[in-house]
Protein backbone atom coordinates (compact mmCIF):
# COMPACT_ATOMS: atom_id res chain seq x y z
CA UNK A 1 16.12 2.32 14.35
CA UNK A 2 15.58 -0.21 11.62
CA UNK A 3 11.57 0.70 9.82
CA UNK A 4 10.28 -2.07 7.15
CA UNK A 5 8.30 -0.58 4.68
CA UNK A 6 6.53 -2.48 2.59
CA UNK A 7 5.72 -1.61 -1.21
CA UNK A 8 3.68 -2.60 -4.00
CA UNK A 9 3.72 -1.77 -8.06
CA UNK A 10 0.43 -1.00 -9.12
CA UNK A 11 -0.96 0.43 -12.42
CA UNK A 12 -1.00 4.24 -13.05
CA UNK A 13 -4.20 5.10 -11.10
CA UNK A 14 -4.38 8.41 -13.27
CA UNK A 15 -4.86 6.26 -16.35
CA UNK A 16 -7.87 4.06 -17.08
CA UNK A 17 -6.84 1.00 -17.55
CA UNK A 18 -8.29 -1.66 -19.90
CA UNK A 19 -9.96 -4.91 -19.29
CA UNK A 20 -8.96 -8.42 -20.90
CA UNK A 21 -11.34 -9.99 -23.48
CA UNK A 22 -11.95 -12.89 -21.53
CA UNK A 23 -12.40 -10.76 -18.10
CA UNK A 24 -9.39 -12.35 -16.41
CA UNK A 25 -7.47 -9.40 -15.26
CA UNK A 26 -6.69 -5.77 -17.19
CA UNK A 27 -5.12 -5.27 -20.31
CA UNK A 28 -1.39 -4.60 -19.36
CA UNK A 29 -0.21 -3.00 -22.98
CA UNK A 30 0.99 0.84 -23.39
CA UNK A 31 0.18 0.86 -19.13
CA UNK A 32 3.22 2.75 -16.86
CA UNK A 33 3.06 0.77 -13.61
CA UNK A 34 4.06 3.59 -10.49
CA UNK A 35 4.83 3.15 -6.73
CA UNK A 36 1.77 2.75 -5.49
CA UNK A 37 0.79 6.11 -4.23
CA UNK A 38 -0.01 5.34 -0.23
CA UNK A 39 3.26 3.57 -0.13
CA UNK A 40 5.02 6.96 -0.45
CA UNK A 41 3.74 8.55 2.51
CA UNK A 42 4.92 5.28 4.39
CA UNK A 43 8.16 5.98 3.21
CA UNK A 44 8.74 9.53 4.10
CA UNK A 45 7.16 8.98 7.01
CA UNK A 46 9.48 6.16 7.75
CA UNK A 47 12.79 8.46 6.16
CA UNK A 48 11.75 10.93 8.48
CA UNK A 49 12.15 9.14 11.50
CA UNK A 50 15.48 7.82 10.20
CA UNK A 51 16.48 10.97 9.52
CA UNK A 52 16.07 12.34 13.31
CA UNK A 53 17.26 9.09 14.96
CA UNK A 54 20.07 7.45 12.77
CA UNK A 55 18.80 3.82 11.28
CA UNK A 56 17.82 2.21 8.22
CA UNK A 57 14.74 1.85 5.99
CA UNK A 58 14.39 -1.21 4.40
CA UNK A 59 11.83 -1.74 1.64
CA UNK A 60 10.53 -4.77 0.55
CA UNK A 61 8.31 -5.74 -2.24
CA UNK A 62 6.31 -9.17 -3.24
CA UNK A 63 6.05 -9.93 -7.07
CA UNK A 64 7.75 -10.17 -10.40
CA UNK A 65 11.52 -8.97 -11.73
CA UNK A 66 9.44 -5.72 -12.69
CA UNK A 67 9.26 -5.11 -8.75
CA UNK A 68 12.61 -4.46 -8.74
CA UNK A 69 11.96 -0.59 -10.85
CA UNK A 70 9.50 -0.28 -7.97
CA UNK A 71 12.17 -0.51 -5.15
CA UNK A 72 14.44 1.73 -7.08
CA UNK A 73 11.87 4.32 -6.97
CA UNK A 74 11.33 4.10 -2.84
CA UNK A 75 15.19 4.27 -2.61
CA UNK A 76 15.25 7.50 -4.64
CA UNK A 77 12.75 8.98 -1.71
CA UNK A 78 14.04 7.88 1.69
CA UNK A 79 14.71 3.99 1.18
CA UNK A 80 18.26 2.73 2.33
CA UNK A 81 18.20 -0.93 0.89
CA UNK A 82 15.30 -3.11 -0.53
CA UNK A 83 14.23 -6.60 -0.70
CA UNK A 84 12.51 -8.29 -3.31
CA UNK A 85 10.83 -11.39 -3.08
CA UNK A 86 10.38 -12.44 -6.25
CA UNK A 87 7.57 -14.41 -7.50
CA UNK A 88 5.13 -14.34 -10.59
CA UNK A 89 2.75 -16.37 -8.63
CA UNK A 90 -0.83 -14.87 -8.14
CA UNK A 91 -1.13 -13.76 -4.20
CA UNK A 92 -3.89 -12.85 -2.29
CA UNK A 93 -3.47 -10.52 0.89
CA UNK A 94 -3.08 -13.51 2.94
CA UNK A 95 -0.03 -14.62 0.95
CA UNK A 96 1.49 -11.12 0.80
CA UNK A 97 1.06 -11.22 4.60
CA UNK A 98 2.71 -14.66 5.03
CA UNK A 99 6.28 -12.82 2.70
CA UNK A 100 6.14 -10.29 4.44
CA UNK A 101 6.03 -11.96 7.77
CA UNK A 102 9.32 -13.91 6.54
CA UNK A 103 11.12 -11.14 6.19
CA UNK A 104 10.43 -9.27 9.12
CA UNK A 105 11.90 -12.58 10.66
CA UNK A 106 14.92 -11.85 9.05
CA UNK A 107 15.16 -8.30 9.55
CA UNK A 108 14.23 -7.59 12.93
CA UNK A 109 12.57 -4.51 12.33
CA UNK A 110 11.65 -1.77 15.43
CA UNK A 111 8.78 -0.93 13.22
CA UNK A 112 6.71 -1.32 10.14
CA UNK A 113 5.02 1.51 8.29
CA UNK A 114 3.45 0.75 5.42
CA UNK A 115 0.86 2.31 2.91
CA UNK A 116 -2.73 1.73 4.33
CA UNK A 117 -4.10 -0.07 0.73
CA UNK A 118 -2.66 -0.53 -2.20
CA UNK A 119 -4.99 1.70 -4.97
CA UNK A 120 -5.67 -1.56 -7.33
CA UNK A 121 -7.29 -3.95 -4.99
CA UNK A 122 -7.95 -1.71 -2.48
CA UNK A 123 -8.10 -4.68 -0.51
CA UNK A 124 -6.94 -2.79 2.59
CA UNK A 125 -5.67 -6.42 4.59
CA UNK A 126 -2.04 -7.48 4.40
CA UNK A 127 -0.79 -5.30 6.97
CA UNK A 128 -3.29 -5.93 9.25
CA UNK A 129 -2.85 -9.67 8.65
CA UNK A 130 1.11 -9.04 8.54
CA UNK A 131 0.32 -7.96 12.20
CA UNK A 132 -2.21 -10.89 13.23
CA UNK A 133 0.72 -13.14 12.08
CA UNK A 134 3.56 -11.73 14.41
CA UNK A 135 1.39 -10.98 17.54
CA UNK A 136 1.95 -6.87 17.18
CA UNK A 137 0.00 -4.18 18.11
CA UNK A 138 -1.08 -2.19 14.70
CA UNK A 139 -2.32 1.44 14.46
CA UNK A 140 -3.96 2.02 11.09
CA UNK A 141 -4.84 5.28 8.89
CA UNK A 142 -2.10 7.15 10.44
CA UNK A 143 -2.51 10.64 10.61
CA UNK A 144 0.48 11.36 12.88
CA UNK A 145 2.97 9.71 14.15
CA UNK A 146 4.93 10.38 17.35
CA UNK A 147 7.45 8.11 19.25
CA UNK A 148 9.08 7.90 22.17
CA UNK A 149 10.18 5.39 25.15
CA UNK A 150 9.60 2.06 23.39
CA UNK A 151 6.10 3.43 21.91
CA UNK A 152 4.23 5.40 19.41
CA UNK A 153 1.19 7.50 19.52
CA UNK A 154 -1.07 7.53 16.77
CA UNK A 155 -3.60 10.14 16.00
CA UNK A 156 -6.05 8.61 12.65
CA UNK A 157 -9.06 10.14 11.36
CA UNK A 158 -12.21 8.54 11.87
CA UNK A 159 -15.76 9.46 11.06
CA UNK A 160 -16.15 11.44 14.60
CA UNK A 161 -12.75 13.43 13.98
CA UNK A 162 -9.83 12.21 15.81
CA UNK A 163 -8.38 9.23 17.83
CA UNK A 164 -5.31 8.90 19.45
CA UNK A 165 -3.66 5.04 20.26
CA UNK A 166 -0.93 4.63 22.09
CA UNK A 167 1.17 1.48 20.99
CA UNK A 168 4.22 -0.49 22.16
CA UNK A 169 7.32 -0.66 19.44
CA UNK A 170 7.50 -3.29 17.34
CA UNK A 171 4.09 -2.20 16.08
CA UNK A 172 2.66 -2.41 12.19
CA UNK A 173 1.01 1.30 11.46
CA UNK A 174 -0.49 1.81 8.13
CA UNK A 175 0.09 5.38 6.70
CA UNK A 176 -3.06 8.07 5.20
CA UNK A 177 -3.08 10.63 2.74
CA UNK A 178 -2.47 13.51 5.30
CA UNK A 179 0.17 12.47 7.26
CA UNK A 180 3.24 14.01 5.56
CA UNK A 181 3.95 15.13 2.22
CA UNK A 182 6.39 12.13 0.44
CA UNK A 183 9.34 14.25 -1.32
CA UNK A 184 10.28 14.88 -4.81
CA UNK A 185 12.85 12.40 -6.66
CA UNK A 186 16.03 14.70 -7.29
CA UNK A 187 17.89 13.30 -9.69
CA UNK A 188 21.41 12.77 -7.86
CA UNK A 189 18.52 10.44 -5.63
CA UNK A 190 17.49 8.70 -8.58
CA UNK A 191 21.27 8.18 -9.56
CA UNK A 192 22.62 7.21 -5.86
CA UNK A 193 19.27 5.10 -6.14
CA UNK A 194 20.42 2.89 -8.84
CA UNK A 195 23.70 1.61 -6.79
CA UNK A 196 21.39 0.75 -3.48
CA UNK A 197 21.35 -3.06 -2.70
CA UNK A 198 18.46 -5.24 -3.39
CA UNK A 199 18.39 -8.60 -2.00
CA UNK A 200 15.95 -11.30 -3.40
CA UNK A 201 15.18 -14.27 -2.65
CA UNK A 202 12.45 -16.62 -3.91
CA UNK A 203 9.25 -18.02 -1.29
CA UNK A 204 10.88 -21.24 -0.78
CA UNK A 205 14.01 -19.54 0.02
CA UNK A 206 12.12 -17.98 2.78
CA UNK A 207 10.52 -21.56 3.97
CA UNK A 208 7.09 -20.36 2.72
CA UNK A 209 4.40 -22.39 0.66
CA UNK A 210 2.28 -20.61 -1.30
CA UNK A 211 -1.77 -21.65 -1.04
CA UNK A 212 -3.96 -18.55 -2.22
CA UNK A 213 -7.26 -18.62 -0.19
CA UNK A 214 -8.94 -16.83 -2.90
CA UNK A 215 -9.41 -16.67 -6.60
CA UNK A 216 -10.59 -13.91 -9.20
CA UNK A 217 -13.21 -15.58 -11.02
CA UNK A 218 -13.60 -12.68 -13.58
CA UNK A 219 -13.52 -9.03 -13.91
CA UNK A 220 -16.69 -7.06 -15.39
CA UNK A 221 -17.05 -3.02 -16.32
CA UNK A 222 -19.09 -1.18 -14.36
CA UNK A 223 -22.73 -0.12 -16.19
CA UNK A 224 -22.36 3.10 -17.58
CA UNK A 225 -23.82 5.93 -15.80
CA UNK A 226 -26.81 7.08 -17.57
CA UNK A 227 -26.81 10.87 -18.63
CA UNK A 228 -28.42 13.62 -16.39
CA UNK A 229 -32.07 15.10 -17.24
CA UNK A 230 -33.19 19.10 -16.97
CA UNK A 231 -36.83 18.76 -14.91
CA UNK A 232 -38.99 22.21 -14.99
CA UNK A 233 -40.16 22.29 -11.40
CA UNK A 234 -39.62 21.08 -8.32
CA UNK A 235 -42.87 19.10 -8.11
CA UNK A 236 -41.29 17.23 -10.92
CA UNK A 237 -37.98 16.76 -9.40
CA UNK A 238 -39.63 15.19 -6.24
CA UNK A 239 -42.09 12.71 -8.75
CA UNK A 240 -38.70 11.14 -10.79
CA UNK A 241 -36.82 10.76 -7.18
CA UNK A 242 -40.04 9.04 -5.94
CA UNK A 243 -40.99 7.15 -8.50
CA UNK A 244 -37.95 6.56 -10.91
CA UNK A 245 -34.71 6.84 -8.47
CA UNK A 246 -36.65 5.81 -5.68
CA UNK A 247 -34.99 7.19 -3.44
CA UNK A 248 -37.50 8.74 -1.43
C-alpha cells in the first residue's frame, strides 16, 4: 500500500511568536520552525499501516528550500521518501490543494492521511479541498482508523461522542490528536533519515498555475485581557456580570 501524507513547516507553536511592524506577517528572527504537530499523528498513523501491510509512505510538502528540514524530520518517524514542491510563492488552501492534487496524480496513492489543520492558520481546508478536487470520499478528525476489503472505517469525535464512516479506498482522512501516539526520533532514524530521497519539482513542472483566491491584508494583536477583580458578595458578583460583562 502506497499512503501520501502531506506535511507542512509551521512556527514553534510553544513559542510566541512576534508580529511585523507593518502587520504583514510575524517576525521570523530567533523562531525554530517544527513539523507541524497534527502532521505527526498522520504519519504514524500512516507508518503503522505500512508497517502491517508492506508499502510506502510518501511525504510531500508545499513551500520554500527550508521545507526540505521538514521532510527530513517525517522520514526520521515513519516516512519512506518525500516530495517537495518547492515554491516561495504565498498559497492559500486552495493552492496547497491544487499541489497536492498534482502529485497524487503522479503517485497513485491507495490513500491519503494527513494532519487535520495545520496549527498556524488553522485554516482546516486543503485536505478537504485536496478531496473535492479528485472526486474521493474523505473522513475527517480521525479517531481510528481500520481497513479492510478496499475500505476504511472511521470512528471521529464529534460533539455527541462518536461516529463511525465507512469509506471506499482511495479516500483523503484527516488525522486528530487521539488517534495514535507519533514516535520518538531515534537517532540511527534521524541518520538513515538524512540519505532518504526527496524529489522536487517546481508548480510549473507539475502543469499548475498559481492564482491565490485570497490575500492577508494585515495582521493585528489581540487586545489584552484585562486583569481579574476580587468582588465581596455574591449580590455583587451578579451586578458586574449584569451590568459590566453583560452577560446575563
Amino acid at each position: 500500500m502506497k499512503i501520501l501524507v502531506p506535511v507542512r513547516r509551521v512556527p514553534n507553536p510553544d513559542v510566541k511568536v512576534r508580529l511585523m511592524k507593518d502587520g504583514s506577517g510575524i517576525d521570523t528572527e530567533g523562531v525554530n520552525f517544527l513539523l507541524n504537530p497534527f502532521d505527526e499523528f498522520a504519519i504514524e498513523q500512516a507508518a503503522q499501516i505500512v508497517e502491517s501491510s508492506e508499502g510506502e509512505v510518501v511525504l510531500v510538502s508545499v513551500g520554500g528550500a527550508d521545507c526540505e528540514e521538514t521532510l527530513r524530520a517525517g522520514l526520521a518517524v515513519g516516512g519512506t521518501r518525500g516530495w517537495l514542491v518547492e515554491t516561495d510563492a504565498t498559497l492559500d488552501s486552495a493552492d496547497v490543494a491544487t499541489l497536492l492534487a498534482a502529485v497524487y496524480k503522479e503517485e497513485s496513492p491507495d490513500l491519503v492521511i494527513a494532519g487535520k489543520q495545520s496549527v498556524d492558520t488553522d485554516n482546516n481546508q486543503a485536505a478537504q479541498m485536496l478531496a473535492a478536487k479528485l472526486g474521493l470520499p474523505q473522513a475527517c478528525f480521525a479517531y481510528k482508523v481500520e481497513l479492510g476489503d478496499g475500505k476504511a472505517t472511521v470512528e471521529r469525535e464529534i460533539d455527541g461522542g462518536l461516529e463511525v464512516k465507512e469509506v471506499d479506498l482511495p479516500a483523503v482522512i484527516t488525522a486528530d490528536l487521539r488517534l495514535n501516539q507519533p514516535r520518538y526520533a531515534a537517532l540511527p532514524q534521524i541518520m538513515k533519515a538524512k540519505r532518504k530521497e526527496i524529489k522536487k519539482s517546481s508548480p510549473a513542472e507539475l502543469g499548475v498555475e498559481l492564482a491565490s483566491r485570497t490575500k492577508v491584508l494585515g495582521l493585528i494583536e489581540p487586545e489584552a485581557r484585562a486583569a481579574g477583580q476580587i468582588v465581596g458578595s455574591v449580590d455583587e458578583l451578579v451586578e458586574k456580570l449584569k451590568n459590566e460583562a453583560k452577560v446575563l
